[in-house]
Protein backbone atom coordinates (compact mmCIF):
# COMPACT_ATOMS: atom_id res chain seq x y z
CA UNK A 1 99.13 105.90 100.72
CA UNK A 2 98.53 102.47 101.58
CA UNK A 3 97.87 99.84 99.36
CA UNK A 4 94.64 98.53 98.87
CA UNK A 5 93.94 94.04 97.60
CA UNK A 6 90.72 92.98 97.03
CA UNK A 7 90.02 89.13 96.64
CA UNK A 8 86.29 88.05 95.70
CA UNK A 9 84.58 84.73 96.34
CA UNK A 10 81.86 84.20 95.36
CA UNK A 11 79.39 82.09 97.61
CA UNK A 12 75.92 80.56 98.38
CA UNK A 13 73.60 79.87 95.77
CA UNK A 14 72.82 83.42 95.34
CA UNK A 15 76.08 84.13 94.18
CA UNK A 16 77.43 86.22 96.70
CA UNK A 17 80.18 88.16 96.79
CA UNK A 18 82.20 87.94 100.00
CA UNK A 19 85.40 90.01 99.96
CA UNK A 20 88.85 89.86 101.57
CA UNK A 21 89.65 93.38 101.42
CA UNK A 22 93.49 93.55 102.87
CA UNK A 23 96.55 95.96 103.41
CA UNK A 24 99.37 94.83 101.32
CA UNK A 25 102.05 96.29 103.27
CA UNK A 26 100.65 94.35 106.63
CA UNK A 27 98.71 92.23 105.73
CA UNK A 28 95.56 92.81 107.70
CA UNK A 29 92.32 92.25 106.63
CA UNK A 30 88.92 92.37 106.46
CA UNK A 31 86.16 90.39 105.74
CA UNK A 32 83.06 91.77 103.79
CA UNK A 33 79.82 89.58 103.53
CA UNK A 34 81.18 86.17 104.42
CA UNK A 35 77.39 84.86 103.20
CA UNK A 36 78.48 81.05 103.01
CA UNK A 37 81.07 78.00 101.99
CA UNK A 38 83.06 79.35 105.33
CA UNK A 39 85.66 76.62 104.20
CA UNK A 40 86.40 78.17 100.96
CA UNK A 41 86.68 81.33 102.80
CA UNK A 42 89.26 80.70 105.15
CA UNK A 43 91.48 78.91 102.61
CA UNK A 44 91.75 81.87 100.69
CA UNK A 45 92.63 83.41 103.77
CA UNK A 46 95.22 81.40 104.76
CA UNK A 47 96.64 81.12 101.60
CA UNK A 48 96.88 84.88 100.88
CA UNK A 49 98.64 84.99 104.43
CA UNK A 50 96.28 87.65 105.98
CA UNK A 51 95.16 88.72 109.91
CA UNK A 52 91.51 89.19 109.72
CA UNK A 53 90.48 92.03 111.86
CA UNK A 54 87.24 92.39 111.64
CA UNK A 55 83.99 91.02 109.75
CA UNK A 56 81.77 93.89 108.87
CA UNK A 57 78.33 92.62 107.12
CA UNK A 58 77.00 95.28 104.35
CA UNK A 59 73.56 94.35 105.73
CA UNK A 60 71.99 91.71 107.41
CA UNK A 61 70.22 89.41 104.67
CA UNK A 62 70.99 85.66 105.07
CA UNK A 63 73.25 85.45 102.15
CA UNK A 64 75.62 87.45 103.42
CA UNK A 65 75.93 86.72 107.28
CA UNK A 66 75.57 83.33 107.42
CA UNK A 67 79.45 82.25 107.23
CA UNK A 68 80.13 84.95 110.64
CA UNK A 69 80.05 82.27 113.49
CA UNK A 70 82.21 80.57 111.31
CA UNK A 71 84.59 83.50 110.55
CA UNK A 72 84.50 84.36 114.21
CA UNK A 73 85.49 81.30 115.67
CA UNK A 74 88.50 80.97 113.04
CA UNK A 75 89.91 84.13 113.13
CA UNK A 76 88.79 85.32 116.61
CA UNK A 77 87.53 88.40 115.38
CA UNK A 78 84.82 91.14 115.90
CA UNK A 79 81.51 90.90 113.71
CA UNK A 80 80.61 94.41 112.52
CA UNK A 81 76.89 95.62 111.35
CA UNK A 82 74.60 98.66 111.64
CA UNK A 83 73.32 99.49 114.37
CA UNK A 84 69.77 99.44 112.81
CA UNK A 85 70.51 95.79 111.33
CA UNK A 86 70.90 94.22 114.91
CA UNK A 87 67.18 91.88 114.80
CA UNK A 88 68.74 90.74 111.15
CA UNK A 89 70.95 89.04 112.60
CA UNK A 90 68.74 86.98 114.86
CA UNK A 91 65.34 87.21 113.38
CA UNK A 92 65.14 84.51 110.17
CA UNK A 93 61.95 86.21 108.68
CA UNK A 94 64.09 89.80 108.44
CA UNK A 95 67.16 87.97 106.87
CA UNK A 96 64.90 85.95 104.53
CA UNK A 97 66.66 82.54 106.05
CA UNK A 98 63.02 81.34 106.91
CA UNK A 99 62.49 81.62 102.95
CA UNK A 100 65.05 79.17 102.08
CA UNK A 101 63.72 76.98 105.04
CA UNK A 102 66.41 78.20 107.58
CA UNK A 103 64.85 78.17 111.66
CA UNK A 104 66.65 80.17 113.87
CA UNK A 105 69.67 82.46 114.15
CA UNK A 106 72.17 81.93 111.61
CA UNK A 107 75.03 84.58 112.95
CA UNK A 108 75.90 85.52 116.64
CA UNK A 109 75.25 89.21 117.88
CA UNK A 110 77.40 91.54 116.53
CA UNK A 111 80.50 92.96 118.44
CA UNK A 112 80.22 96.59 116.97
CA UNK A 113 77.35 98.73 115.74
CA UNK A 114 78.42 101.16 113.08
CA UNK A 115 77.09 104.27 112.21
CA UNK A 116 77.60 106.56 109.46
CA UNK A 117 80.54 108.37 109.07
CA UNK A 118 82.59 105.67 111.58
CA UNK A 119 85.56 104.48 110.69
CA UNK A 120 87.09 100.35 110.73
CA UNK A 121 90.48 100.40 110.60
CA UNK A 122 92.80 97.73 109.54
CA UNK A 123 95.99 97.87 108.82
CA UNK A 124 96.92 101.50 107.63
CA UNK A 125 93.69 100.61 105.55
CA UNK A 126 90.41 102.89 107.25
CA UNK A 127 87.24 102.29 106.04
CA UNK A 128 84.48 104.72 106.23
CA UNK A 129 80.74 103.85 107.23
CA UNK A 130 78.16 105.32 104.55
CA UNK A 131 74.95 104.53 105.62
CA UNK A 132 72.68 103.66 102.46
CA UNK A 133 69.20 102.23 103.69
CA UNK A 134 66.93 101.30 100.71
CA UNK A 135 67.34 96.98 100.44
CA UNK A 136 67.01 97.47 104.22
CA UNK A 137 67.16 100.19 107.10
CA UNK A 138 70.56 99.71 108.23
CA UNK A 139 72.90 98.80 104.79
CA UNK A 140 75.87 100.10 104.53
CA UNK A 141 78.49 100.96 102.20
CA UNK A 142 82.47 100.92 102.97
CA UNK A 143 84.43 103.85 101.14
CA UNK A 144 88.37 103.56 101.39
CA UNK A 145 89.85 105.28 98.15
CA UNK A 146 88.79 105.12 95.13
CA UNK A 147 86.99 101.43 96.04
CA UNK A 148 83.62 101.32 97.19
CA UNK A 149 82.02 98.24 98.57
CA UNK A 150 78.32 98.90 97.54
CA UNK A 151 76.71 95.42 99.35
CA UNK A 152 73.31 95.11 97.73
CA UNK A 153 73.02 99.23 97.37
CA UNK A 154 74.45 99.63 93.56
CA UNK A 155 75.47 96.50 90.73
CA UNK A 156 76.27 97.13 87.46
CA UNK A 157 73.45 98.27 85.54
CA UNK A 158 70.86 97.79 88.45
CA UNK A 159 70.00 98.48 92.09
CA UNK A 160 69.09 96.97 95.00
CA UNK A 161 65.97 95.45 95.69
CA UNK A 162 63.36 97.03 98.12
CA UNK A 163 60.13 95.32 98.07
CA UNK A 164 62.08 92.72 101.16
CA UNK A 165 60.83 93.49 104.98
CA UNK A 166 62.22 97.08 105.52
CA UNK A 167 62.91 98.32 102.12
CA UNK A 168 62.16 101.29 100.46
CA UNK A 169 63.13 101.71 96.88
CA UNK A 170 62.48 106.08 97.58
CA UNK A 171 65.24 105.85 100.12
CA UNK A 172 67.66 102.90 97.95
CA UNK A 173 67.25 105.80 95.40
CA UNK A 174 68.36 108.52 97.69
CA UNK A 175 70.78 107.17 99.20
CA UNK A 176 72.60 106.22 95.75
CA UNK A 177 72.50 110.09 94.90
CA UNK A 178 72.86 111.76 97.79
CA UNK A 179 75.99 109.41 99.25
CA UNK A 180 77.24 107.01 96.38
CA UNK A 181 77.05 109.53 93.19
CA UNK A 182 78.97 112.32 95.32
CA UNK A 183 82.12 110.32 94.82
CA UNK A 184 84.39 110.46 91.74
CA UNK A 185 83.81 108.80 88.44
CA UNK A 186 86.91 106.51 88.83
CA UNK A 187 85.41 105.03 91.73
CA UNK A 188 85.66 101.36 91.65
CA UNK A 189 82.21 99.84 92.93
CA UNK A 190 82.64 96.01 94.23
CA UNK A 191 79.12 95.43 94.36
CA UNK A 192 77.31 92.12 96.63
CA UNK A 193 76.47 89.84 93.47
CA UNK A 194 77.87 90.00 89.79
CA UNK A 195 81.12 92.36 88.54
CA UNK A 196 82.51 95.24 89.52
CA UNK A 197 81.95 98.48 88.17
CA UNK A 198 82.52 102.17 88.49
CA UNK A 199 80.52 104.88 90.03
CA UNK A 200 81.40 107.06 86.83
CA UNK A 201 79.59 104.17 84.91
CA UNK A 202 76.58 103.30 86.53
CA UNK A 203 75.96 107.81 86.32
CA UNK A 204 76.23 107.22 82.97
CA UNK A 205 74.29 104.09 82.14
CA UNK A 206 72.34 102.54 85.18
CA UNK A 207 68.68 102.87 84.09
CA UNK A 208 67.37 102.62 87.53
CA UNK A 209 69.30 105.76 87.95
């Protein structure tokens, strides 16, 4: 089985988490959410030694995309969204850049639309596509193992949010139990802001769930 690293950086002033997610034996990589601070970002990259292979976005909400021209144009790599997330990346009302006084794109198109049930591969890593709309029509979730990369689906003790353009806190909620609580209890969750968790956890204790 190959071996899974996970590196978190934390960025923006929302606190974002933007992972390096990376094959030990190769060292190829992803990057999840690079949402800002694109310096800090590609230090750690280049200091953990890895070949980014993709950028995949967990949805399309300023704090999370807005390091992916950045990303790109280091690393010369494909960015990677939902299909249904495609006018995030371009319209600054959707992302919610306008609120934090942001005109304008902040990310170039995407490369590759994902769907649910597709899989990213890098490495001998594969990630699978869960689509889990809710904070907004087209987030995603990556499942590889027992490590889940929830975006802004499921933190520790709390959801996402839904009352955003294109949220819908009935379909956050189904997605979470029809998609995320199916998996096993010893499922680590790296969620988009604060720690990580475990899906076997949150069942327990979540009180939005």
């Amino acid at each position: 089985m190959p071996e899974l690293a996970v590196q978190a950086i934390a960025v923006s002033p929302f606190q974002t988490n933007c992972y390096l997610a990376s094959d030990v034996s190769t060292g190829d990589a992803v990057i999840i959410d690079p949402g800002d601070e694109a310096e800090v970002i590609v230090n750690a990259v280049r200091s953990a030694g890895l070949t980014v292979r993709a950028i995949i976005n967990t949805h399309g909400h300023a704090d999370h995309i807005a390091a992916n021209g950045a990303m790109k144009n280091e690393f010369r790599c494909p960015i990677m969204i939902h299909e249904l997330e495609v006018e995030y990346l371009s319209d600054p009302d959707l992302n919610l850049a306008s609120f934090i006084g942001h005109v304008g794109p902040i990310s170039p198109p995407a490369d590759r639309l994902l769907a649910d049930g597709d899989e990213i591969v890098a490495g001998n890593l594969r990630f699978t596509v869960l689509h889990t709309p809710g904070h907004t029509p087209g987030g995603i979730c990556l499942s590889i193992g027992d490590a889940l990369f929830a975006g802004d689906t499921l933190f520790a003790g709390s959801i996402g949010r839904s009352d955003f353009p294109g949220g819908s806190h009935r379909q956050l909620l189904s997605s979470i139990r029809e998609k995320l609580l199916l998996l096993p209890d010893e499922t680590i969750v790296y969620p988009g802001h604060g720690c990580e968790t475990t899906i076997g956890v949150e069942r327990a204790t979540n009180p939005w769930l």
